[in-house]
N, C-alpha and C. Protein backbone atom coordinates (compact mmCIF):
# COMPACT_ATOMS: atom_id res chain seq x y z
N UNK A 1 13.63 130.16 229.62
CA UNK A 1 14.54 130.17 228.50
C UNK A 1 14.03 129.14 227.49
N UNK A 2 13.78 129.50 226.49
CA UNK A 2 13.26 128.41 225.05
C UNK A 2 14.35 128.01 224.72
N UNK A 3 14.30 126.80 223.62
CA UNK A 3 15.04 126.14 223.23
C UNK A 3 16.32 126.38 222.33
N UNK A 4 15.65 127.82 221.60
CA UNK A 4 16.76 128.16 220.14
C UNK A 4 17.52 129.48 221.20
N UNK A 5 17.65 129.82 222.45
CA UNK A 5 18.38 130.68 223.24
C UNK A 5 19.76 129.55 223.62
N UNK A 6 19.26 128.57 224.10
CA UNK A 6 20.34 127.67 224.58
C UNK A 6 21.43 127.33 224.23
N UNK A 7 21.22 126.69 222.54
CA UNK A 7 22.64 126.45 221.95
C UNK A 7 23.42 128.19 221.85
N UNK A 8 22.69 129.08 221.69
CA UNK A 8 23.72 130.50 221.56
C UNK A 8 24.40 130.77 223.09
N UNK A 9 23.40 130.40 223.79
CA UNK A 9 24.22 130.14 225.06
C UNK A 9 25.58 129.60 225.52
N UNK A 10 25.63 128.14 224.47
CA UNK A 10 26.18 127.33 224.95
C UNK A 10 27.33 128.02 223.92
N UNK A 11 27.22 128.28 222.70
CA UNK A 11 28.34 128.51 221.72
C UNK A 11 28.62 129.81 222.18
N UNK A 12 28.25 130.73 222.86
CA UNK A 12 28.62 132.00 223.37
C UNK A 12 30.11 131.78 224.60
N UNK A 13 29.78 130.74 225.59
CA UNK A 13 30.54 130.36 226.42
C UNK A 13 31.99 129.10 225.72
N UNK A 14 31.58 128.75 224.83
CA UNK A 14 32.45 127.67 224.16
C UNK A 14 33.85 129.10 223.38
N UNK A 15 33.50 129.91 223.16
CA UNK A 15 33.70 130.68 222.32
C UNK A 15 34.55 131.53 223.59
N UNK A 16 34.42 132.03 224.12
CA UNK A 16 35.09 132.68 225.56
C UNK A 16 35.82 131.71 226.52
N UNK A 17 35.77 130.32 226.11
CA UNK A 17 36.70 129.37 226.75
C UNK A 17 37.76 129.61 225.95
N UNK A 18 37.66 129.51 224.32
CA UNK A 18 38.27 129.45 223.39
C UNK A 18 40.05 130.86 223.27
N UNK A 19 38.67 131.51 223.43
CA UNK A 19 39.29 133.34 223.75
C UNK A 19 40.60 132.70 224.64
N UNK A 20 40.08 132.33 225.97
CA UNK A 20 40.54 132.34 227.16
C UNK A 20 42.14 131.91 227.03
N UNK A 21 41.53 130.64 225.93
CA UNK A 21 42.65 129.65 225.96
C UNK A 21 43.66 130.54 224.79
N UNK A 22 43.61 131.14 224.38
CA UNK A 22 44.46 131.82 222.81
C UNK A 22 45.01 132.63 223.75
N UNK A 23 44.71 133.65 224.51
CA UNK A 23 44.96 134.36 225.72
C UNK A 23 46.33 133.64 226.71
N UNK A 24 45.74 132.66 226.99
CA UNK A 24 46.53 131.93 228.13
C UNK A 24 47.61 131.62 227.12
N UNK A 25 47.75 131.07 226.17
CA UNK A 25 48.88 130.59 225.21
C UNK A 25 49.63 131.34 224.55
N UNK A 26 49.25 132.40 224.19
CA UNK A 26 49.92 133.56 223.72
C UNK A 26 50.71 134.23 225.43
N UNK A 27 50.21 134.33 226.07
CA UNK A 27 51.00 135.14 227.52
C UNK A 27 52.13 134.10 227.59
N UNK A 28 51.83 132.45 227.73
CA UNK A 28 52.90 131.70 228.21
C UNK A 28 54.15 131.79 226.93
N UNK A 29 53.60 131.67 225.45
CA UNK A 29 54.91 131.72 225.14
C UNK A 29 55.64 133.14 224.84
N UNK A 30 54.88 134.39 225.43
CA UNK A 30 55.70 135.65 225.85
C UNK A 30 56.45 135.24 226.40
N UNK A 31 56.12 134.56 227.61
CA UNK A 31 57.09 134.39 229.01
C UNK A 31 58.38 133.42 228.88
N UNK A 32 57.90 132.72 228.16
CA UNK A 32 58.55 131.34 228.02
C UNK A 32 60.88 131.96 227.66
N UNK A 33 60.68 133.06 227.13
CA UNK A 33 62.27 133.12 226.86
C UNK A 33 62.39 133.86 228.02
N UNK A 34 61.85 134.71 228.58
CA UNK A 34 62.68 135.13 230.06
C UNK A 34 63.10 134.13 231.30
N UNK A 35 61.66 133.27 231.39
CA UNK A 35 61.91 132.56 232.47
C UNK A 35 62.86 131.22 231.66
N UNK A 36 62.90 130.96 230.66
CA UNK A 36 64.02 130.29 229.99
C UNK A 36 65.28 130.67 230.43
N UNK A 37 65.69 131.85 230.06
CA UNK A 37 66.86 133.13 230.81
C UNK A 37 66.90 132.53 231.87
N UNK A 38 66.51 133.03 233.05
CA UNK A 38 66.78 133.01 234.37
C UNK A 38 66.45 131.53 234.69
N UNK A 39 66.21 130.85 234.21
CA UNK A 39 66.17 128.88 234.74
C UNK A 39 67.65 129.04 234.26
N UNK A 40 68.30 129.41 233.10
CA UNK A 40 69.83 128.89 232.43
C UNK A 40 70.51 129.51 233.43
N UNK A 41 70.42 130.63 234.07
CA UNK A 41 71.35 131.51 234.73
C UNK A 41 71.49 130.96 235.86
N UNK A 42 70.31 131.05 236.13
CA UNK A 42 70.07 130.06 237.94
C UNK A 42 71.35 128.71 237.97
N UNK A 43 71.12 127.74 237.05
CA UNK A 43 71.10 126.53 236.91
C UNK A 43 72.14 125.97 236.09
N UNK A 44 73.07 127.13 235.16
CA UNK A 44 74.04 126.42 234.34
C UNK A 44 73.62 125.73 232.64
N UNK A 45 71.92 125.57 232.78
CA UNK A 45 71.39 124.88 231.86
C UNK A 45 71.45 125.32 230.28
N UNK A 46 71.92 124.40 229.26
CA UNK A 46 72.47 125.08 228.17
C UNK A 46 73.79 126.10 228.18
N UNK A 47 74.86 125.69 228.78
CA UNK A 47 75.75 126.19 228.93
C UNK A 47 75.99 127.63 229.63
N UNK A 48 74.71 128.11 229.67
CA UNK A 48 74.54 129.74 230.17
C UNK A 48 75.09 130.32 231.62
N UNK A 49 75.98 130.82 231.19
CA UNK A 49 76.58 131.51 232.36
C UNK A 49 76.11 132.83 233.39
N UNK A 50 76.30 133.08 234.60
CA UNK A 50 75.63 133.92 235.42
C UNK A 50 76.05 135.44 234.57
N UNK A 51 75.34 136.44 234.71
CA UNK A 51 76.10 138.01 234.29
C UNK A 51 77.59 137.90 235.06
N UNK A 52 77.93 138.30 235.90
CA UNK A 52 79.02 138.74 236.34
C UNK A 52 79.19 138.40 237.46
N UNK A 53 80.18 137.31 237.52
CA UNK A 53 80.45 137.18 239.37
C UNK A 53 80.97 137.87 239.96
N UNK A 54 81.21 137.26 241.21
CA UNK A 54 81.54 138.42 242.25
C UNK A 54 82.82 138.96 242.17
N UNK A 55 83.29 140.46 242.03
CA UNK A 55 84.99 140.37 241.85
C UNK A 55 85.50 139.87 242.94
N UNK A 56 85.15 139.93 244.03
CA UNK A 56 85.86 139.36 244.84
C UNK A 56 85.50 138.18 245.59
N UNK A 57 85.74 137.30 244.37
CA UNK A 57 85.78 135.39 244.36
C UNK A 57 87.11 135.71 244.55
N UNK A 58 87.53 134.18 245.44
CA UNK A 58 88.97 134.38 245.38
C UNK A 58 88.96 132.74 246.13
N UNK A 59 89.47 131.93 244.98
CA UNK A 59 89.58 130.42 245.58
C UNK A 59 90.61 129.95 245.86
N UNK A 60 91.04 128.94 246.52
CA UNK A 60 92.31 128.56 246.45
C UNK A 60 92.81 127.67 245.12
N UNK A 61 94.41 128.69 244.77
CA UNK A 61 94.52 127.60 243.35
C UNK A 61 94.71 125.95 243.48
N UNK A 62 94.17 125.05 242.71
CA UNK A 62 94.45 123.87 242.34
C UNK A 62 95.98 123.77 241.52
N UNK A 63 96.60 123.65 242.62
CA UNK A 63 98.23 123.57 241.68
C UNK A 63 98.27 122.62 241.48
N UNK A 64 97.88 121.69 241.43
CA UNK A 64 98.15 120.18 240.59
C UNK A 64 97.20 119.79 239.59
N UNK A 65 96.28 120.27 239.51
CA UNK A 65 95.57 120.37 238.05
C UNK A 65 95.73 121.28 237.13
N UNK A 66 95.38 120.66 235.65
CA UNK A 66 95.53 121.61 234.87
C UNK A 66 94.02 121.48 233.94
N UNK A 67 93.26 122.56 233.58
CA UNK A 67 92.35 122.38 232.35
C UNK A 67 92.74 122.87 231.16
N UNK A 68 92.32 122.69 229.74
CA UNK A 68 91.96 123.64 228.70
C UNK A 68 91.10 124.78 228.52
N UNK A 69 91.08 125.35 228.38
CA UNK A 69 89.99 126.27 228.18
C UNK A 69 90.13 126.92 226.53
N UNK A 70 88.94 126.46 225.84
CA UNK A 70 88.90 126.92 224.31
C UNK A 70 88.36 127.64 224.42
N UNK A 71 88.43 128.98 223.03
CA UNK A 71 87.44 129.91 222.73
C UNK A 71 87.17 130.22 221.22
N UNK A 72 85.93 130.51 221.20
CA UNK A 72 85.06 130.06 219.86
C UNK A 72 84.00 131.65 219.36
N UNK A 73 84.16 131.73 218.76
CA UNK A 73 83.54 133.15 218.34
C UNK A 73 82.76 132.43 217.28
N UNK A 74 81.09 133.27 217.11
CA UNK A 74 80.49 132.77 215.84
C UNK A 74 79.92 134.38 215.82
N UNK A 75 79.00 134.35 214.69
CA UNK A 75 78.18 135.61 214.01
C UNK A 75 77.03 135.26 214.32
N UNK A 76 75.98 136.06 214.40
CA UNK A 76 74.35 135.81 214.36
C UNK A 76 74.56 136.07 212.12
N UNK A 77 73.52 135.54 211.74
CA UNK A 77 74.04 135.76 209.88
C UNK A 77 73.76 137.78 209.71
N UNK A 78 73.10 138.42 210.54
CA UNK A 78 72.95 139.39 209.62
C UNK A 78 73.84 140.42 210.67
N UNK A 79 75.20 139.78 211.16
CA UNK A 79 75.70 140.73 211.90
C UNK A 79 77.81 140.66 211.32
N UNK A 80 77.40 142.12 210.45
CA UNK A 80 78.93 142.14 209.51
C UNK A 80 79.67 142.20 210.30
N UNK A 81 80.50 142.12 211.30
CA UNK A 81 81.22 142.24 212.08
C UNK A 81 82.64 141.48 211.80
N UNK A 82 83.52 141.81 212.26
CA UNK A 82 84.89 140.68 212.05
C UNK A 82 85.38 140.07 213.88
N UNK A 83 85.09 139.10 214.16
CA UNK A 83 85.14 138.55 215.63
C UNK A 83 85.69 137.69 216.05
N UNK A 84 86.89 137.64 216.36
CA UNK A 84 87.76 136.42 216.77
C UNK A 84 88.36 136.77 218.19
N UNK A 85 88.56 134.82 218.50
CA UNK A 85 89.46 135.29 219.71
C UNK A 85 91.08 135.40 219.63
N UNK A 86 91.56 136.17 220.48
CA UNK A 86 93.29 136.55 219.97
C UNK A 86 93.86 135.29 220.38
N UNK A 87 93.30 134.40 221.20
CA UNK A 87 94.32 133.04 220.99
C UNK A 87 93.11 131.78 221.31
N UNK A 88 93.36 130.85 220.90
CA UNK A 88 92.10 129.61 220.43
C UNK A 88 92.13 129.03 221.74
N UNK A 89 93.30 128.85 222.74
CA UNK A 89 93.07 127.80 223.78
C UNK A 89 93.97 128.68 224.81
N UNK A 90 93.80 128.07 225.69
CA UNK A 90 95.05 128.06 226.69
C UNK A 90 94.51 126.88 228.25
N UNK A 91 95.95 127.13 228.84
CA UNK A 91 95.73 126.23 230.14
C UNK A 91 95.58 127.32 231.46
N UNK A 92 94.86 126.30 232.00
CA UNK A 92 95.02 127.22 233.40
C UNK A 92 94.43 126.33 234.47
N UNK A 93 94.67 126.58 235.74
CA UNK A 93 94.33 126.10 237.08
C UNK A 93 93.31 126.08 238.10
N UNK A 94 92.07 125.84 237.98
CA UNK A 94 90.81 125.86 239.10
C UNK A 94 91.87 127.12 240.05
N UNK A 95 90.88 128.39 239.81
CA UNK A 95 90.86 128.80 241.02
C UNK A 95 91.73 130.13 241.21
N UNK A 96 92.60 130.21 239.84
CA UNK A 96 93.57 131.41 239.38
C UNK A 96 93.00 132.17 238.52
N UNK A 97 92.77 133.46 238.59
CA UNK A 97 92.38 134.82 237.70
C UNK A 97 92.88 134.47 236.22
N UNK A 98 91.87 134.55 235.30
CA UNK A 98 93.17 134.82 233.70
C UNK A 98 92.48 135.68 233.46
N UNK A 99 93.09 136.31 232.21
CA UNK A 99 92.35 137.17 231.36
C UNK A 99 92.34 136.85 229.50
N UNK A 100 91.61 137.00 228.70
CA UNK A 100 92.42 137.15 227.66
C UNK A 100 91.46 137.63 226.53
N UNK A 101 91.71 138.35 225.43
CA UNK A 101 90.66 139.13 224.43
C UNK A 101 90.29 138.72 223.42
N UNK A 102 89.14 139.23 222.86
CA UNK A 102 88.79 138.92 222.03
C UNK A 102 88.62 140.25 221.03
N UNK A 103 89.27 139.95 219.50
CA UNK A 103 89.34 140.92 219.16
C UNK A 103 88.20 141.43 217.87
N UNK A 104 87.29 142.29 217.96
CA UNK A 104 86.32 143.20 216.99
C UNK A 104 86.80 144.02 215.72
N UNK A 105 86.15 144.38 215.23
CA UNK A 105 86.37 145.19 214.07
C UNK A 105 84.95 145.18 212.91
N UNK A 106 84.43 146.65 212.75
CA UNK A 106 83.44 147.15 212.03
C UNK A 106 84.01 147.24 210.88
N UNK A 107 83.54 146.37 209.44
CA UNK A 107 84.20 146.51 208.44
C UNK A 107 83.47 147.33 207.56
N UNK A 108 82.19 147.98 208.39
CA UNK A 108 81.39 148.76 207.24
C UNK A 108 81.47 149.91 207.64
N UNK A 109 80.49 150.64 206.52
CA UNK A 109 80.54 152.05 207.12
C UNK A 109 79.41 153.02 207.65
N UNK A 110 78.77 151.75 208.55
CA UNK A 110 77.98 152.31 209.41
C UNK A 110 78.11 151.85 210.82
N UNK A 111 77.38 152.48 211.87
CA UNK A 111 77.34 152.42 213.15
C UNK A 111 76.74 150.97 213.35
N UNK A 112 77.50 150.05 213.76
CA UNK A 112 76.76 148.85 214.50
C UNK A 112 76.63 148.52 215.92
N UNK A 113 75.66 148.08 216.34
CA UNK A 113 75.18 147.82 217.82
C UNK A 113 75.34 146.29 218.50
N UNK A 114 75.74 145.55 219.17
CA UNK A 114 76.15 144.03 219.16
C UNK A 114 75.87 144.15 220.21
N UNK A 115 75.44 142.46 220.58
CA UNK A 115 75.10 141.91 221.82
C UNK A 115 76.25 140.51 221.71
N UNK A 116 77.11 140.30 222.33
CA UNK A 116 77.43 138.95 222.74
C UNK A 116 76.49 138.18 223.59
N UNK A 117 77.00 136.89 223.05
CA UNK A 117 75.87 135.90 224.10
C UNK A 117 76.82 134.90 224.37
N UNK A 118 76.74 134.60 225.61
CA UNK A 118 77.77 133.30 225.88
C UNK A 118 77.27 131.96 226.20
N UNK A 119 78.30 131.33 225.89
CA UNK A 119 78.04 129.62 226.23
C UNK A 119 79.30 129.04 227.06
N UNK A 120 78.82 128.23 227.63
CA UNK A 120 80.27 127.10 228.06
C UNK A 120 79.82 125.85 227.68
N UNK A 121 80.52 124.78 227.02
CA UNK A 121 80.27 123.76 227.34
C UNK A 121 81.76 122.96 227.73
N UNK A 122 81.67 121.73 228.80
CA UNK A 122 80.32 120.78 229.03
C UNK A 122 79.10 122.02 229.69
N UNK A 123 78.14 121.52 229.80
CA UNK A 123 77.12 122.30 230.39
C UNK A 123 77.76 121.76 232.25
N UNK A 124 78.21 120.86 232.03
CA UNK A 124 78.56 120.31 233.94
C UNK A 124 79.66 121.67 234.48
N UNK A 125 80.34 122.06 233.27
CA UNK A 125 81.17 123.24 233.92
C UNK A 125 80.63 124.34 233.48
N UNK A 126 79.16 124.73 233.21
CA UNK A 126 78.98 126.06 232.98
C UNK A 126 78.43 127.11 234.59
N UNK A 127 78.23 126.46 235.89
CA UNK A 127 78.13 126.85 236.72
C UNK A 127 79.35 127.01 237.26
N UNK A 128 80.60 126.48 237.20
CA UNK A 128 81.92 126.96 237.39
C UNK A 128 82.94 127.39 236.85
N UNK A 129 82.18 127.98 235.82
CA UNK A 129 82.73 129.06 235.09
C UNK A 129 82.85 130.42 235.24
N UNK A 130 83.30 131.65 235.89
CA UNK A 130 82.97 132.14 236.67
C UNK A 130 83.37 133.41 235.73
N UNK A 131 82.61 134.43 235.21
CA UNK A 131 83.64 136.05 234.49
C UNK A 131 83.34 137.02 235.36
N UNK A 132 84.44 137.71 235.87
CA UNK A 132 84.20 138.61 236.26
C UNK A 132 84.09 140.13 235.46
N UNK A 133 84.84 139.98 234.56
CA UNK A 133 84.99 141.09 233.88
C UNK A 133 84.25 140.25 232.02
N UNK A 134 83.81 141.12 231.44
CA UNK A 134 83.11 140.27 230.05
C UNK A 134 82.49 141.43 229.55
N UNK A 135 83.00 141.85 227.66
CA UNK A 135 82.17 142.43 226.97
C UNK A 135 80.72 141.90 226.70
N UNK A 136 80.51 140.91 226.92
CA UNK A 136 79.14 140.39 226.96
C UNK A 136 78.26 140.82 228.03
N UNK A 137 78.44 141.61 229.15
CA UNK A 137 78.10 142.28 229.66
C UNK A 137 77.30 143.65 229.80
N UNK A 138 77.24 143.92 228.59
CA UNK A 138 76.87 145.45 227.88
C UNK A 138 76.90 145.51 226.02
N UNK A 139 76.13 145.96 226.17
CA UNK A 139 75.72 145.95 224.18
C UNK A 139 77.05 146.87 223.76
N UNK A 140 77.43 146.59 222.57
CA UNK A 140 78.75 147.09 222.49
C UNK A 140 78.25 148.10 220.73
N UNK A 141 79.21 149.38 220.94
CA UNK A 141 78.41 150.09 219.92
C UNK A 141 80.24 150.61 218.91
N UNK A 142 80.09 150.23 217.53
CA UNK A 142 80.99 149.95 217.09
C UNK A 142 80.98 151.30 216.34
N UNK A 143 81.56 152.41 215.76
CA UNK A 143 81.70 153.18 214.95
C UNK A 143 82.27 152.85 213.02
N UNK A 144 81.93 153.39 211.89
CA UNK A 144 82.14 152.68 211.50
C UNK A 144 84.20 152.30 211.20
N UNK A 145 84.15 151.26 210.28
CA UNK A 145 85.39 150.92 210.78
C UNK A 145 86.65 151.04 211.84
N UNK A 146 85.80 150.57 213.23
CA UNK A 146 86.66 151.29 214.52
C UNK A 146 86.92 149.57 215.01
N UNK A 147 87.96 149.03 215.78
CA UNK A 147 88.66 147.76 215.85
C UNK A 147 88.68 148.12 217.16
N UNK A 148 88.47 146.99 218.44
CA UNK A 148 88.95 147.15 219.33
C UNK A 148 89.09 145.61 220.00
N UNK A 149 90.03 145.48 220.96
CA UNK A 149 89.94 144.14 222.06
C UNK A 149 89.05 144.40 223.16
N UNK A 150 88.27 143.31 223.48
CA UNK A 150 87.61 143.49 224.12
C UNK A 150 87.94 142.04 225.20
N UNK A 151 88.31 142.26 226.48
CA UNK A 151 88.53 141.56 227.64
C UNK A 151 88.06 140.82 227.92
N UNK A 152 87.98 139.34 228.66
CA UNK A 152 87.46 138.59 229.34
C UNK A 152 88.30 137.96 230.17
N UNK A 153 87.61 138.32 231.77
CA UNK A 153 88.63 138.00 233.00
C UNK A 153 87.87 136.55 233.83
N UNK A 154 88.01 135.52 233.80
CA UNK A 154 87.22 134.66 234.41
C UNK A 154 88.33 133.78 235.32
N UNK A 155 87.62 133.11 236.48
CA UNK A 155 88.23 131.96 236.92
C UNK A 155 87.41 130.65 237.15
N UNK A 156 88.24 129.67 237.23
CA UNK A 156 87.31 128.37 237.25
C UNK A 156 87.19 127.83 238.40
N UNK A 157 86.31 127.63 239.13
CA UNK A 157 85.63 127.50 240.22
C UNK A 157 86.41 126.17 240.32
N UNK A 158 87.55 125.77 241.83
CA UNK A 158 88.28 124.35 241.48
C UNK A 158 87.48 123.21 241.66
N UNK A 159 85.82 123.55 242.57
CA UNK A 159 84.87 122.75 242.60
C UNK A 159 84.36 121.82 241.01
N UNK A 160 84.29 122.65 239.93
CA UNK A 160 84.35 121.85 238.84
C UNK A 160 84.56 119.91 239.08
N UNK A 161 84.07 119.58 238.37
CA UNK A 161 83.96 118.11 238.39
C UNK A 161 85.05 117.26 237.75
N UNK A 162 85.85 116.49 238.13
CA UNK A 162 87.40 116.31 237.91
C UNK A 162 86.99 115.47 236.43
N UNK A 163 85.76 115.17 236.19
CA UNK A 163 86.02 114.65 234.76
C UNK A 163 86.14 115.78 233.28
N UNK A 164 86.21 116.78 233.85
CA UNK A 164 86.05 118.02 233.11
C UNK A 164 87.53 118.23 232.92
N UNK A 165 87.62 118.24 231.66
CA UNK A 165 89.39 118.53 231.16
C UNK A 165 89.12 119.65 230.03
N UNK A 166 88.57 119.72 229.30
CA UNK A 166 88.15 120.54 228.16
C UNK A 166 86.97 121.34 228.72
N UNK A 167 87.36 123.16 228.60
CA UNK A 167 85.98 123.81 228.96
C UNK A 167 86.14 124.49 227.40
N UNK A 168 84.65 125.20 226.88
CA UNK A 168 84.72 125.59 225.78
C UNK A 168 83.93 127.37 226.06
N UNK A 169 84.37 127.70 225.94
CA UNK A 169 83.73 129.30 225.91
C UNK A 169 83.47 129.89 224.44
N UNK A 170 82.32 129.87 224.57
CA UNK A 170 81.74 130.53 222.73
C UNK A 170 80.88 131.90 223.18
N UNK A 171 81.01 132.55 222.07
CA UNK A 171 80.28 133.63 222.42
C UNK A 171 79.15 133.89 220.39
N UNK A 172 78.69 134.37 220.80
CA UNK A 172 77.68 134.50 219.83
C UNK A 172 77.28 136.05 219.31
N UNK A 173 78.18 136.72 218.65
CA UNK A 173 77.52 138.01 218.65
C UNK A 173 76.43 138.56 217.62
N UNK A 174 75.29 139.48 218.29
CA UNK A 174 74.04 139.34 217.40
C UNK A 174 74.23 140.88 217.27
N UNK A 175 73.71 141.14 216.04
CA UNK A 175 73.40 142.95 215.71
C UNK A 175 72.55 143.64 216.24
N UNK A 176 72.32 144.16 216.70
CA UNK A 176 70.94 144.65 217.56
C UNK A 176 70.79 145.90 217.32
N UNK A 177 71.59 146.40 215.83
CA UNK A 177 71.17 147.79 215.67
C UNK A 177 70.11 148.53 215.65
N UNK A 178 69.32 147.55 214.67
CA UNK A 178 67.72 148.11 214.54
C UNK A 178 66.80 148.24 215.77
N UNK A 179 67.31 147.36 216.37
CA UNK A 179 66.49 147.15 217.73
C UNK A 179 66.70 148.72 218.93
N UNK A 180 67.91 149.72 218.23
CA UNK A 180 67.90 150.44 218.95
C UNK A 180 68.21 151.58 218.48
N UNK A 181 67.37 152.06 217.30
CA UNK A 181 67.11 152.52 216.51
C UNK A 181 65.59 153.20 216.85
């Protein structure tokens, strides 16, 4: 091998490290929001709650405690929707079934497609936060100007951490029409 083969050698292989590495970095931050997903789900982390627990949890109630439980509705910006919850707070007991809705409405006059996304905070009570029943559960497909309540049945795990007095339940709904289109 002569001398002027070598450096093309060497910049041939510098160049396929290079590849390698754009390769490797582009795959990880593919990956990076699923396994993000399932670390929050696993783990509570960022408030993220499991899909759907088991319906048949069934704890013993904490009759001598009481928590708050708030609820918080926001928009993703390019999703027209009208989204509130039918009541801002209420109390309840580690370990007793509630239910209570949240109410929708398509103010345009086309077909919209929505994803809720949920949160709890503190993040210390988002692993004992428990829904069994949740429109966030399924992409929700709105007709135009069609209104409906949409359910949420959860209980609070009485394991929760006794410094936890305030839980906050937000949900986030995003448009996902185009996406399914």
């Amino acid at each position: 091998m002569d001398e002027s083969t070598q450096p093309r050698l060497s910049n041939k292989r510098l160049a396929a490290r290079m590849l390698l590495v754009v390769v490797g970095m582009f795959g990880f931050g593919y990956l990076m929001v699923p396994i993000y997903d399932v670390l929050c789900d696993i783990t509570g982390l960022n408030g993220k709650t499991g899909r759907a627990a088991e319906a048949s949890l069934e704890y013993e109630v904490d009759e001598n405690r009481e928590l708050r439980v708030e609820f918080v509705s926001t928009l993703n910006e390019s999703m027209a929707l009208e989204f509130l919850p039918a009541i801002r707070s209420m109390t309840v007991q580690p370990g007793r079934v509630y239910e209570m809705n949240y109410r929708a409405r398509n103010g345009t006059d086309r077909v919209m497609i929505g994803q809720a996304v949920p949160s709890v905070v503190p993040g210390a009570a988002a692993t004992h936060f428990k829904k069994t029943e949740c429109f966030c559960f399924t992409q929700q497909r709105f007709e135009p100007g069609e209104e409906r309540e949409m359910p949420v049945r959860f209980v609070v795990d009485p394991s929760v951490p006794r410094s936890v007095r305030t839980i906050t339940l937000s949900y986030t709904f995003f448009d996902i029409t185009a996406k399914q289109g």
